[in-house]
Protein backbone atom coordinates (compact mmCIF):
# COMPACT_ATOMS: atom_id res chain seq x y z
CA UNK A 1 69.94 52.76 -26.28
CA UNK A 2 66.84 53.19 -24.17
CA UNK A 3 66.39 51.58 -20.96
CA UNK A 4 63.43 49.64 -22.14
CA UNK A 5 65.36 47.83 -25.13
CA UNK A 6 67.82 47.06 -22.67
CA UNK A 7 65.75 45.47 -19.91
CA UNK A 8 67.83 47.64 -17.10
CA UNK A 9 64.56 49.23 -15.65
CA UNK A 10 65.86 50.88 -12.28
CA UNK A 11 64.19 50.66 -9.16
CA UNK A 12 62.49 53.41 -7.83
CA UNK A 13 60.13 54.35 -4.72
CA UNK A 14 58.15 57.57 -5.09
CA UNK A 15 57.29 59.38 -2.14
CA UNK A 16 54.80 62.06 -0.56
CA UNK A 17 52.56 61.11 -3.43
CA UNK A 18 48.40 61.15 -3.77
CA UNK A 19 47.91 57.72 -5.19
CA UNK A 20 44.66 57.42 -6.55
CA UNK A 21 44.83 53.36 -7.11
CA UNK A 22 41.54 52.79 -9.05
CA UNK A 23 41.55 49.15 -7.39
CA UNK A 24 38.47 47.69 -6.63
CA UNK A 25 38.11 49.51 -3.14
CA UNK A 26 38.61 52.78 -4.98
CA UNK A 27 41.52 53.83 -2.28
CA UNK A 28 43.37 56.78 -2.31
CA UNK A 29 46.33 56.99 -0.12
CA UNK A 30 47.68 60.37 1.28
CA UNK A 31 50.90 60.90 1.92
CA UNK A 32 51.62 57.71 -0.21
CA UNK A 33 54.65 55.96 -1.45
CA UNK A 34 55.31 53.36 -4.44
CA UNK A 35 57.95 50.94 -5.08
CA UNK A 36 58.73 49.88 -8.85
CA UNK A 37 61.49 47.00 -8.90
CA UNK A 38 62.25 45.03 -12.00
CA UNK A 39 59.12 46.57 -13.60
CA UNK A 40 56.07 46.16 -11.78
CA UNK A 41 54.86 47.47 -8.95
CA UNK A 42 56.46 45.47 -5.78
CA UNK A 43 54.99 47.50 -2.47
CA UNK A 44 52.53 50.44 -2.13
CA UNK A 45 51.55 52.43 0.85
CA UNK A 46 52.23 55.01 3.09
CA UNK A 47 55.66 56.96 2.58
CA UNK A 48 56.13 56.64 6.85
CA UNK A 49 56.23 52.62 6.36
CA UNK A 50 57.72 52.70 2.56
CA UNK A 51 60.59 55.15 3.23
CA UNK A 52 62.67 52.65 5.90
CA UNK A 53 63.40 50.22 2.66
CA UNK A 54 65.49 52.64 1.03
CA UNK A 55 69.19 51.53 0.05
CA UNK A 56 72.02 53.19 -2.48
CA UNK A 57 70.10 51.10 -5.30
CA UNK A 58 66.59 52.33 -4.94
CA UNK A 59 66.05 55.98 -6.34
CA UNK A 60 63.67 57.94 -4.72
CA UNK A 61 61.55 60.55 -6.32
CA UNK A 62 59.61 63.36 -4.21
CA UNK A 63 56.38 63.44 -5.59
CA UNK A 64 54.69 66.36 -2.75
CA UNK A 65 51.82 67.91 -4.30
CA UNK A 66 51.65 65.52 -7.02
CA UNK A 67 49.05 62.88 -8.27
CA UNK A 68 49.90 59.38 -9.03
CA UNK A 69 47.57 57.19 -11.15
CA UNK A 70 47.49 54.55 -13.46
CA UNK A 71 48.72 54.78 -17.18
CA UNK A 72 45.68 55.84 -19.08
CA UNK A 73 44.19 52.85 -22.17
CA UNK A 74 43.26 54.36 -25.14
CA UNK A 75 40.92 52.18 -26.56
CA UNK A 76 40.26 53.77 -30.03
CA UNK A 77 43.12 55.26 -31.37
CA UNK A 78 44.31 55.96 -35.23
CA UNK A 79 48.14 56.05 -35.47
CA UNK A 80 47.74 56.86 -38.99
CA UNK A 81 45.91 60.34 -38.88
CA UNK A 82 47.82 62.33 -36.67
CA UNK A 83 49.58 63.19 -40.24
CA UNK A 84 45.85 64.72 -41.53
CA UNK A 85 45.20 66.93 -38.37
CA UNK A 86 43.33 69.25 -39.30
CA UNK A 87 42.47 68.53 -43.08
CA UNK A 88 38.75 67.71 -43.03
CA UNK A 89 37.14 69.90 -40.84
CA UNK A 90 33.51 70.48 -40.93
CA UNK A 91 32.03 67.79 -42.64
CA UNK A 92 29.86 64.69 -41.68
CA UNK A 93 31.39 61.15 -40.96
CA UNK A 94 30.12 59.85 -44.45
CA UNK A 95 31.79 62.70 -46.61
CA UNK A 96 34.76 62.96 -44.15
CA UNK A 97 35.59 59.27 -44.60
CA UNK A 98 34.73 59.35 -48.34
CA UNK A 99 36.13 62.48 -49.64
CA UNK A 100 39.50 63.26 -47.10
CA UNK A 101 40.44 60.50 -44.93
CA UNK A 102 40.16 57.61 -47.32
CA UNK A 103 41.98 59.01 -49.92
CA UNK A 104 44.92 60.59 -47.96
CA UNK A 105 45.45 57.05 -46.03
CA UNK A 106 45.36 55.52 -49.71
CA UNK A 107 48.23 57.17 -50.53
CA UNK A 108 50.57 56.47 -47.30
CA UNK A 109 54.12 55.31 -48.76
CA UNK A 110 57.25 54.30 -47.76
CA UNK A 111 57.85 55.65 -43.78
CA UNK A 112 54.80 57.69 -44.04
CA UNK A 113 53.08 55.09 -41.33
CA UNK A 114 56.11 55.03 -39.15
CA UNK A 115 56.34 58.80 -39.10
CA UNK A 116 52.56 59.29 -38.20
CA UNK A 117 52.95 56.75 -35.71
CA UNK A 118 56.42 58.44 -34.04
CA UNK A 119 54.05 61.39 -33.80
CA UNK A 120 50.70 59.75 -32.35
CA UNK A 121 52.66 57.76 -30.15
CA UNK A 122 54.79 61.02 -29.01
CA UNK A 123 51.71 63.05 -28.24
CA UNK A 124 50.26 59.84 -26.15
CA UNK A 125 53.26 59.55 -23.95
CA UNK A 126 53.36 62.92 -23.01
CA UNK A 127 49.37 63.51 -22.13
CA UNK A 128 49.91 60.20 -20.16
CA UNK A 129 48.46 57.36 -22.22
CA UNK A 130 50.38 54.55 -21.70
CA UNK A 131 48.50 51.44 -23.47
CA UNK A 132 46.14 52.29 -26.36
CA UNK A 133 44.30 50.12 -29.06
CA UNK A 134 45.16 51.04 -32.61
CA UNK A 135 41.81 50.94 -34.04
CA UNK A 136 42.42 49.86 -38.06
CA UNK A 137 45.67 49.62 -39.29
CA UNK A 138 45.11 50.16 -42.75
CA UNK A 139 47.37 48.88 -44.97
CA UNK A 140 49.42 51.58 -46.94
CA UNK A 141 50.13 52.30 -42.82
CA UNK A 142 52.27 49.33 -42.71
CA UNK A 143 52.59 46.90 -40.21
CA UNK A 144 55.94 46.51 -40.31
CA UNK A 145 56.09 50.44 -39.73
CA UNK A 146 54.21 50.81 -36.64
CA UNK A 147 55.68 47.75 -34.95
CA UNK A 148 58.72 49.46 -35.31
CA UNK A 149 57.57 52.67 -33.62
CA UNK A 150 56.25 50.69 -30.66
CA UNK A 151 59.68 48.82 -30.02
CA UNK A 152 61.32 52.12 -30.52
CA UNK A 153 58.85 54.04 -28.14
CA UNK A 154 58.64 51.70 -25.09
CA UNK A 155 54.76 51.95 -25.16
CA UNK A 156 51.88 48.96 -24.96
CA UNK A 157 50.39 48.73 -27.61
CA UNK A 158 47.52 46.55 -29.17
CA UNK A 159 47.08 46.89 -33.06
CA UNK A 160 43.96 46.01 -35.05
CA UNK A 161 44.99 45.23 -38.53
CA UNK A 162 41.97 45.92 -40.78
CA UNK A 163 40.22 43.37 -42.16
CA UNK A 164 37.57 43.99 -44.99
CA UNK A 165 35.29 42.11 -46.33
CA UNK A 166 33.75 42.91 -49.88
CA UNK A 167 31.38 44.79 -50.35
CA UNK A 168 28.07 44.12 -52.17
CA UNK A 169 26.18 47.22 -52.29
CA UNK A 170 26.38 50.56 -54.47
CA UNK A 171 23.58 52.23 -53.62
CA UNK A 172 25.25 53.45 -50.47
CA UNK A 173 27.92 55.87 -52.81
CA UNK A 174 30.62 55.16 -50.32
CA UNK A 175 33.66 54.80 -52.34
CA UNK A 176 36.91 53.41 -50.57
CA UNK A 177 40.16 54.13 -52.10
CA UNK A 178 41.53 52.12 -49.51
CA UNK A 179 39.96 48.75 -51.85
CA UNK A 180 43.06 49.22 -54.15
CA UNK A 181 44.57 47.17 -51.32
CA UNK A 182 41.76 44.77 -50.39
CA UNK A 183 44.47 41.94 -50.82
CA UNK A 184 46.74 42.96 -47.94
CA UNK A 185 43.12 43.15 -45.81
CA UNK A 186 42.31 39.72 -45.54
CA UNK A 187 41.53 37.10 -42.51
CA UNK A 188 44.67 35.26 -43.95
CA UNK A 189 46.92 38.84 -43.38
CA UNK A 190 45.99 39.46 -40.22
CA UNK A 191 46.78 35.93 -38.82
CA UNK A 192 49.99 36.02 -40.49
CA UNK A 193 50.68 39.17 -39.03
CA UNK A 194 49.22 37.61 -35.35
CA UNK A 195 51.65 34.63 -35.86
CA UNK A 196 54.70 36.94 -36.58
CA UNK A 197 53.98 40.03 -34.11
CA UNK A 198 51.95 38.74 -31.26
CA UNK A 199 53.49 39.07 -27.59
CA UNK A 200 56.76 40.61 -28.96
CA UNK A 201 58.99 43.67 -27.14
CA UNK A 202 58.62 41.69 -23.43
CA UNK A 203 55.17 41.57 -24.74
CA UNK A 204 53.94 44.88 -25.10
CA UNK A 205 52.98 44.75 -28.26
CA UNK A 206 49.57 42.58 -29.12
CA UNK A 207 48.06 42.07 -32.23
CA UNK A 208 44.05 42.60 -33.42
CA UNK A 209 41.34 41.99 -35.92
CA UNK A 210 40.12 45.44 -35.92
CA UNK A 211 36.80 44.35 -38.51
CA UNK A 212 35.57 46.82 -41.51
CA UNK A 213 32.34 48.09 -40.75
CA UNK A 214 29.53 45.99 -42.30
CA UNK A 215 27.52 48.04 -45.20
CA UNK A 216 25.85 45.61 -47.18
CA UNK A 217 28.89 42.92 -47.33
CA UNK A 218 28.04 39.09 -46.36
CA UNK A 219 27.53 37.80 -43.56
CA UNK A 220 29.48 34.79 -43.75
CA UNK A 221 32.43 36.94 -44.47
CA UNK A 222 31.53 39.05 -41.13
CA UNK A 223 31.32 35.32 -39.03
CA UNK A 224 34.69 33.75 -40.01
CA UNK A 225 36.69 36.81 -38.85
CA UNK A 226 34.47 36.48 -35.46
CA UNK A 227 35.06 32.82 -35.36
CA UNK A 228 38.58 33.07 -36.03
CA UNK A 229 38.80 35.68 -33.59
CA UNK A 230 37.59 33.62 -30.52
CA UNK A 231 38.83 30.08 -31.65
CA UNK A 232 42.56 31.81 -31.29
CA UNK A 233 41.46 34.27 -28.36
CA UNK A 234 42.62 37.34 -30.46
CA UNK A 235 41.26 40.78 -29.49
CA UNK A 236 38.62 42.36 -31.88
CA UNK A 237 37.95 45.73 -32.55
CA UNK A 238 35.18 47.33 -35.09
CA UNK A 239 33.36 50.95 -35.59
CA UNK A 240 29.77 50.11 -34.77
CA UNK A 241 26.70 52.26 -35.22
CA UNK A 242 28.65 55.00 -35.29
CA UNK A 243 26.55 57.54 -37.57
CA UNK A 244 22.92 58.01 -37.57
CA UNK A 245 22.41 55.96 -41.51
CA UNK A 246 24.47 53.18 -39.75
CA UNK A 247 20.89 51.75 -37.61
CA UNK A 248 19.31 51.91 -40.77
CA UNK A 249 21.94 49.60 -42.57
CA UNK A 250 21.82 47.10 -40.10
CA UNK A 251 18.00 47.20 -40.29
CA UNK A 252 18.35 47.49 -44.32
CA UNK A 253 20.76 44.84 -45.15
CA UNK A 254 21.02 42.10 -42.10
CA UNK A 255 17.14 42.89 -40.68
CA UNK A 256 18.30 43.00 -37.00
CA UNK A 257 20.27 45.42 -34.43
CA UNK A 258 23.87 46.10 -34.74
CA UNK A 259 24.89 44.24 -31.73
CA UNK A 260 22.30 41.51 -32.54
CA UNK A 261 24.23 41.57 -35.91
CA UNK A 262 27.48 41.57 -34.02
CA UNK A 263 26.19 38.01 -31.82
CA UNK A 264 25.08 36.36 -34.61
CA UNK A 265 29.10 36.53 -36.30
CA UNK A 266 30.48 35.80 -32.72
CA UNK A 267 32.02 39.24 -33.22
CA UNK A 268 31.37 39.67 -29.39
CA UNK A 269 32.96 38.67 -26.55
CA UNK A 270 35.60 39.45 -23.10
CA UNK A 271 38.35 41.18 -25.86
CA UNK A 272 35.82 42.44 -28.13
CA UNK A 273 35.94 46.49 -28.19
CA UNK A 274 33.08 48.44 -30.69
CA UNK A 275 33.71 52.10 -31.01
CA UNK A 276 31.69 54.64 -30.74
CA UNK A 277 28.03 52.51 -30.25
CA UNK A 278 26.25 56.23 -30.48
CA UNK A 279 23.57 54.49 -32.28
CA UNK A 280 22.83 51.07 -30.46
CA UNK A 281 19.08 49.57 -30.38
CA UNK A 282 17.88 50.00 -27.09
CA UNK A 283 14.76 49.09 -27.78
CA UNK A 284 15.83 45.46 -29.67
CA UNK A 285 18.23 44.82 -26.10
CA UNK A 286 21.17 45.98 -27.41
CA UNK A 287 22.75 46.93 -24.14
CA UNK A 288 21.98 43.76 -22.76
CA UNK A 289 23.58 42.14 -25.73
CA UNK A 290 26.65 43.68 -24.45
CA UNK A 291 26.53 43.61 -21.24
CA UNK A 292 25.68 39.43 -21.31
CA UNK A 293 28.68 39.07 -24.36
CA UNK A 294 30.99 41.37 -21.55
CA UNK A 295 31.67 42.94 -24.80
CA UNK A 296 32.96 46.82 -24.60
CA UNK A 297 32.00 50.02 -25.85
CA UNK A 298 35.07 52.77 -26.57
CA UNK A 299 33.75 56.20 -25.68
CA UNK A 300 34.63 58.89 -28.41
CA UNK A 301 32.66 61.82 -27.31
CA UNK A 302 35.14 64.49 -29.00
CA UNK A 303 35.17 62.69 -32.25
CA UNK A 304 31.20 61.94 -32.16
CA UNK A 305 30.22 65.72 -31.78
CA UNK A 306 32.92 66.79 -33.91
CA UNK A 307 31.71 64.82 -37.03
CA UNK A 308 27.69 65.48 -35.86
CA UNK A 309 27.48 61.69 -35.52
CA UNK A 310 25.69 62.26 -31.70
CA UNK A 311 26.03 61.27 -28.22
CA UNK A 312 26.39 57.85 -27.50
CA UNK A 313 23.88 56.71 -24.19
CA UNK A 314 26.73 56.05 -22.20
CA UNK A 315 24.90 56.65 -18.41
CA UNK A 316 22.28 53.76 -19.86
CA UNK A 317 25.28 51.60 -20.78
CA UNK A 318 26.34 52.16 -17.32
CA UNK A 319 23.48 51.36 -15.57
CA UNK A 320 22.89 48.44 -17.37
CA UNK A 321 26.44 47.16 -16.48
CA UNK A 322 28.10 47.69 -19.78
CA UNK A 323 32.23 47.78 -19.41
CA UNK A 324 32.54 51.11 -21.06
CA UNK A 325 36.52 52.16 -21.79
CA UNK A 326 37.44 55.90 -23.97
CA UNK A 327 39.01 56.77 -26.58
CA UNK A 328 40.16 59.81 -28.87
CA UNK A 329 39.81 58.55 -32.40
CA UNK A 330 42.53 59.89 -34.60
CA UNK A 331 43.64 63.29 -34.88
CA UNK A 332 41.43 64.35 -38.03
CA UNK A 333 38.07 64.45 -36.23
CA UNK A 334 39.33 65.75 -32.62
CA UNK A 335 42.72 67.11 -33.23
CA UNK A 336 44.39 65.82 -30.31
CA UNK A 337 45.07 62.18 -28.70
CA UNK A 338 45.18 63.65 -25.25
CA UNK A 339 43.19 61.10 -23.03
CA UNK A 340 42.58 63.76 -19.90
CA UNK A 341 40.56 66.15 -22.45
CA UNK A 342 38.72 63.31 -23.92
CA UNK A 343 37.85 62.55 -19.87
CA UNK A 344 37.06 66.03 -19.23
CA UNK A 345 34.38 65.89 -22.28
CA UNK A 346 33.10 62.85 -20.58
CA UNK A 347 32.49 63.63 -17.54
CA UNK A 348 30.11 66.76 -18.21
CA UNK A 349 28.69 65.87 -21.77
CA UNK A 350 26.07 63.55 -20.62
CA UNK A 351 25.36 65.33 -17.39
CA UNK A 352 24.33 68.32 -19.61
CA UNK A 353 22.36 66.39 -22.26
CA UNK A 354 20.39 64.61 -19.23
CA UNK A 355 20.22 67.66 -16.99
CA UNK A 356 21.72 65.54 -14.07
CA UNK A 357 24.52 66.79 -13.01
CA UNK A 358 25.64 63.98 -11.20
CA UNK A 359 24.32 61.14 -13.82
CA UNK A 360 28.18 60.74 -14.71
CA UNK A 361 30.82 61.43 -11.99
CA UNK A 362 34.68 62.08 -12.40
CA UNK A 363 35.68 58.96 -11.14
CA UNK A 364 33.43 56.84 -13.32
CA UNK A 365 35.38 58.35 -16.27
CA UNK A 366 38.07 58.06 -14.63
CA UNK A 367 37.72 54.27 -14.72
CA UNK A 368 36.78 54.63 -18.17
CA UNK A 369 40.22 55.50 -18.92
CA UNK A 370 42.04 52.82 -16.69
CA UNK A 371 40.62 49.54 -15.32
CA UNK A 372 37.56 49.36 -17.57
CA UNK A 373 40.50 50.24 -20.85
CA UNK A 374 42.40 47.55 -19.29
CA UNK A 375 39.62 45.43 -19.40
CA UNK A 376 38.39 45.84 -22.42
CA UNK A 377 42.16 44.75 -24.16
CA UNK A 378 42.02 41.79 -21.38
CA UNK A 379 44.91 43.31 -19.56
CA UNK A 380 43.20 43.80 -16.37
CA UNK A 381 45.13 41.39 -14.20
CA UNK A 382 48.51 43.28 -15.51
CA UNK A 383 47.71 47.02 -15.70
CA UNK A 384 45.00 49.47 -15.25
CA UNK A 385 45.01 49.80 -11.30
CA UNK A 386 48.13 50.41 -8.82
CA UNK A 387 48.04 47.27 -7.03
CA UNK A 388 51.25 45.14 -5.68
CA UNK A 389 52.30 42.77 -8.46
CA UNK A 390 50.79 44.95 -11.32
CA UNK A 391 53.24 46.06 -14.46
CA UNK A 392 54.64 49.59 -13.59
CA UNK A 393 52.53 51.36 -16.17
CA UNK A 394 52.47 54.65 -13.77
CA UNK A 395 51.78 58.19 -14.53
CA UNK A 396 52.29 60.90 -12.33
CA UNK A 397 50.66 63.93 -12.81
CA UNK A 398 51.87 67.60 -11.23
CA UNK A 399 48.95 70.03 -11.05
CA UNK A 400 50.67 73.22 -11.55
CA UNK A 401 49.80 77.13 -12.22
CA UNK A 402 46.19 78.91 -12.04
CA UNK A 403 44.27 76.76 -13.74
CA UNK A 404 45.29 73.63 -10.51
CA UNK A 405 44.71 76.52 -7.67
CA UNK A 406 44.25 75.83 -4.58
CA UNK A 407 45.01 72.31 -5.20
CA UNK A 408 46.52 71.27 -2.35
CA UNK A 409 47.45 67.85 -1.21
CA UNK A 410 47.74 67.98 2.42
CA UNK A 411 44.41 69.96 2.40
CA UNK A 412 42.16 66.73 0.79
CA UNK A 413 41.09 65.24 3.93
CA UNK A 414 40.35 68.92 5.27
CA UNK A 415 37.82 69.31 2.47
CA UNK A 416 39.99 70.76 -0.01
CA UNK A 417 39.82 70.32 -3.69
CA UNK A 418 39.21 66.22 -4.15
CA UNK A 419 42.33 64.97 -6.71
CA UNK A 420 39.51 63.23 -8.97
CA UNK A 421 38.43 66.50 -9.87
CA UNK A 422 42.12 67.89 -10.13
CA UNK A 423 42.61 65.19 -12.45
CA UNK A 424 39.57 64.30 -14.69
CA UNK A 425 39.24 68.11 -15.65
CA UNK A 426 42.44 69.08 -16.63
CA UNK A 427 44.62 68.24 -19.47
CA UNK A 428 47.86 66.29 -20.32
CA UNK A 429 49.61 69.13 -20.00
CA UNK A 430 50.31 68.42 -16.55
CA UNK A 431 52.08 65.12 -16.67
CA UNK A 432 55.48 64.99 -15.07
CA UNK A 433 56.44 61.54 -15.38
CA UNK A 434 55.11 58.66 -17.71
CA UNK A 435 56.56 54.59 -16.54
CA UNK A 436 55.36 51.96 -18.46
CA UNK A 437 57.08 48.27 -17.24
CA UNK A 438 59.12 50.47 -14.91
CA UNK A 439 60.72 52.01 -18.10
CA UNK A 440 60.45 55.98 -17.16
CA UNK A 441 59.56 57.62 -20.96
CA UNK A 442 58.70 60.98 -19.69
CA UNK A 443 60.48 62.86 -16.90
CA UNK A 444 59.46 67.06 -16.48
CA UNK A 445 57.26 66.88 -18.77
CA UNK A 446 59.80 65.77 -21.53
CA UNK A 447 60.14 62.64 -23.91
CA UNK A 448 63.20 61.00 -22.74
CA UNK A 449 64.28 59.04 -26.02
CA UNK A 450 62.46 60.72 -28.54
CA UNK A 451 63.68 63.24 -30.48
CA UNK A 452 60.10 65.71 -30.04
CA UNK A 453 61.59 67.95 -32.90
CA UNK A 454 62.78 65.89 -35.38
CA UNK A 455 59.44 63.98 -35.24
CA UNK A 456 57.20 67.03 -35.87
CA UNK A 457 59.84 68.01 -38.66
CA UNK A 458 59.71 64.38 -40.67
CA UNK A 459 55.69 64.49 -39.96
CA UNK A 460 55.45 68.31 -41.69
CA UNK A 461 57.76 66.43 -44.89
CA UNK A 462 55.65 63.73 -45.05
CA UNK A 463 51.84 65.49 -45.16
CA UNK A 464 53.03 67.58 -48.07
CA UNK A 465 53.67 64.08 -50.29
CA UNK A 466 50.61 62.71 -48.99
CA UNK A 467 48.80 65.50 -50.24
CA UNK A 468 50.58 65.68 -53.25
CA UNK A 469 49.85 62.42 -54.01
CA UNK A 470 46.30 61.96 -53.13
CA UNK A 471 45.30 65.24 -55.00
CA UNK A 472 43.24 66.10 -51.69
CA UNK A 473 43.43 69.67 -50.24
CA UNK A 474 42.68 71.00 -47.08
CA UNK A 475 38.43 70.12 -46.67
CA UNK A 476 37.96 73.43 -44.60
CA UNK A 477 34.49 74.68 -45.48
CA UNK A 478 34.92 77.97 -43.34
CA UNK A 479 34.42 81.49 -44.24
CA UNK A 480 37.94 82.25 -44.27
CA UNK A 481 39.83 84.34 -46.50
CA UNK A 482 43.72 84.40 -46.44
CA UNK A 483 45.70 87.54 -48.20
């Protein structure tokens, strides 16, 4: 049995290490050591003053030319589709949604959910993700499912479950096949499901509204989840103005902004996270809206371009002191979950677009991915920095072969290649070790309780049903020709 079921975390002190702590004074230590006993983070520092506290209990790691940092938040992640990678490529986010995704969730039996989310979960852990916000737990997922996979996978997790309200309009031609379940996606569900779930596994496991976008259903319907939502303090997560139609439905069917739309149902707030917000008002004071709610805004730039939805104005959001977090979205519309790409993307997309190369710089994104993610899931005074008394959500990163040269760590302070940079464009490929509450999950590289093999085998058996079942083929729309 893993470590983390057990509650037997060891204590260890890392040495020799570049600890980049993201806390407020933005300090990176050289030469740096960290303690982990009984699963946060008890002393941090320099290895000279660290190293004298060693005993026979304490195991010490060497971390010399490596990177530590804080476990990476994904704040907009779908368990579900890491099963449809790859099977609706080249189409907008209306069609995509309507014609592939929708119907291929629909159909989601038995372990199908707990299989996809073994596999999301997997890939995570490895790229260095250690906390990530499931962003609509659909039903025919299973709740029961993915709780499972979290308990069995030592991460933190916090997981919408969808709500939906009805909707009233047709002439949009967006056809759900999710609806055959609208029953299970009720206010009622999810607080039954927040009563049950909440706070459980030495509570890293949370529970969400994660709110169906609004197209034309009632507002009323819209204000008791947000009123629920902040009489119980429950997080709340919803897609919002994601595509270029979606300013026009706000404008169409509610006659305001989307965020104005999301005030009025009190569907902002502190642990209120909207995805994607590539089409806010700017004009109407959207921004300001969320900046004054302390509402937050999950960063998808991958999945954005990849489905032609846009670029969300993420350097205005930052200037106007938005909390902006990132996220991958699910595996069908960028293919990976692998946070350090999605920071990469990040950190030069809007530089490019503005022609300012230094509108957006590494460490900015960097935040993104750690204290504003923490944040945003109101976790901040427990993870999302290294800082003494903080859970032991840790990753340490090893920049390795060409594509790391010259890094360097005893060359920083001489001017040599700055570990921000090292780390914001690179990939998850160079993680070494993964902690989260002082539970190591990764070591070399490797998952150390999951089976990395058998998961990828159960998740190739389980596409082929879903397929089978949903009558939906691979949406490929390229000019390829197999013989």
């Amino acid at each position: 049995m893993a470590d983390f079921e057990m509650g037997k975390e060891r204590c260890r002190l890392f040495t020799h290490a570049t600890i980049v702590t993201v806390n407020q004074d933005q300090e990176i230590i050289l030469d740096g050591a960290l303690l982990v006993e009984h699963g946060r983070i008890s002393q941090i520092g320099k290895t000279k003053d660290l190293e004298t506290l060693v005993d026979s209990s304490i195991e010490i790691i060497d971390c010399t030319d490596k990177i530590i940092i804080p476990g990476l938040v994904n704040t907009h992640a779908h368990l579900a589709q890491s099963l449809l990678r790859g099977l609706a490529e080249n189409l907008n986010l209306h069609n995509w949604l309507c014609d592939a995704v929708w119907p291929l969730e629909a159909n989601y039996a038995e372990e199908d959910g707990y299989i996809a989310a073994m596999l999301t979960i997997a890939e995570m852990l490895k790229t260095g993700t250690t906390c990530f916000l499931e962003a609509m737990l659909t039903h025919r997922s299973g709740l029961s499912n993915v709780v499972r996979a979290v308990k069995e996978t030592g991460i933190r997790a916090c997981l919408g479950k969808l709500i939906k309200a009805p909707e009233t309009n047709s002439d949009l031609n967006m056809k759900d096949a999710r609806d055959r379940d609208v029953h299970a996606m009720s206010l009622e569900s999810a607080l039954a499901a927040h009563e049950t779930h909440h706070g459980s596994v030495n509570d890293r496991l949370h529970i969400w509204f994660a709110a169906g976008t609004p197209r034309g259903s009632a507002l009323e319907a819209h204000t008791a989840i947000g009123e629920a939502a902040t009489e119980r303090n429950i997080g709340l997560t919803m897609h919002c103005a994601e595509a270029p139609k979606d300013l026009t439905i706000y404008r169409q069917y509610y006659d305001c902004s989307p965020v104005q739309f999301c005030t009025k149902t009190s569907l902002t707030g502190p642990k209120a996270v909207f995805a994607h917000m590539v089409h806010p008002d700017v004009a109407a004071g959207d921004l300001n809206l969320l900046r004054d709610t302390k509402s937050t805004v999950s960063h998808n730039p991958t999945s954005n371009l990849k489905l032609g939805s846009g670029v969300s104005p993420i350097p205005d959001m930052v200037a106007a002191g938005v909390n902006v977090a990132l996220g991958t979205d699910g595996a069908p519309c960028n293919n990976t979950y692998d946070l350090f790409r999605e920071m990469h993307l990040a950190a030069v997309l809007h530089n490019g677009l503005r022609q300012d190369a230094g509108i957006l710089n590494a460490y900015h994104v960097l935040e993104f991915a750690t204290i504003n993610g923490a944040r945003a899931l109101g976790l901040e005074e427990q993870i999302g920095s290294l800082e003494v008394g903080k859970k032991a959500d840790i990753v340490v990163v090893a920049p390795r072969g060409l594509g790391a040269a010259p890094w360097d760590a005893s060359q920083v302070k001489n001017g040599g290649l700055d570990p921000i940079t090292v780390l914001v464009h690179s990939s998850g490929v160079d993680v070494d070790i993964v902690l989260v509450d002082g539970c190591m999950l990764v070591e070399d590289g490797k998952l150390l309780h999951l089976d990395e093999t058998a998961i990828i085998k159960k998740a190739k058996e389980s596409v082929t049903s879903i397929r089978k079942r949903s009558g939906v083929g691979a949406l490929q729309h390229m000019a390829t020709k197999y013989v």
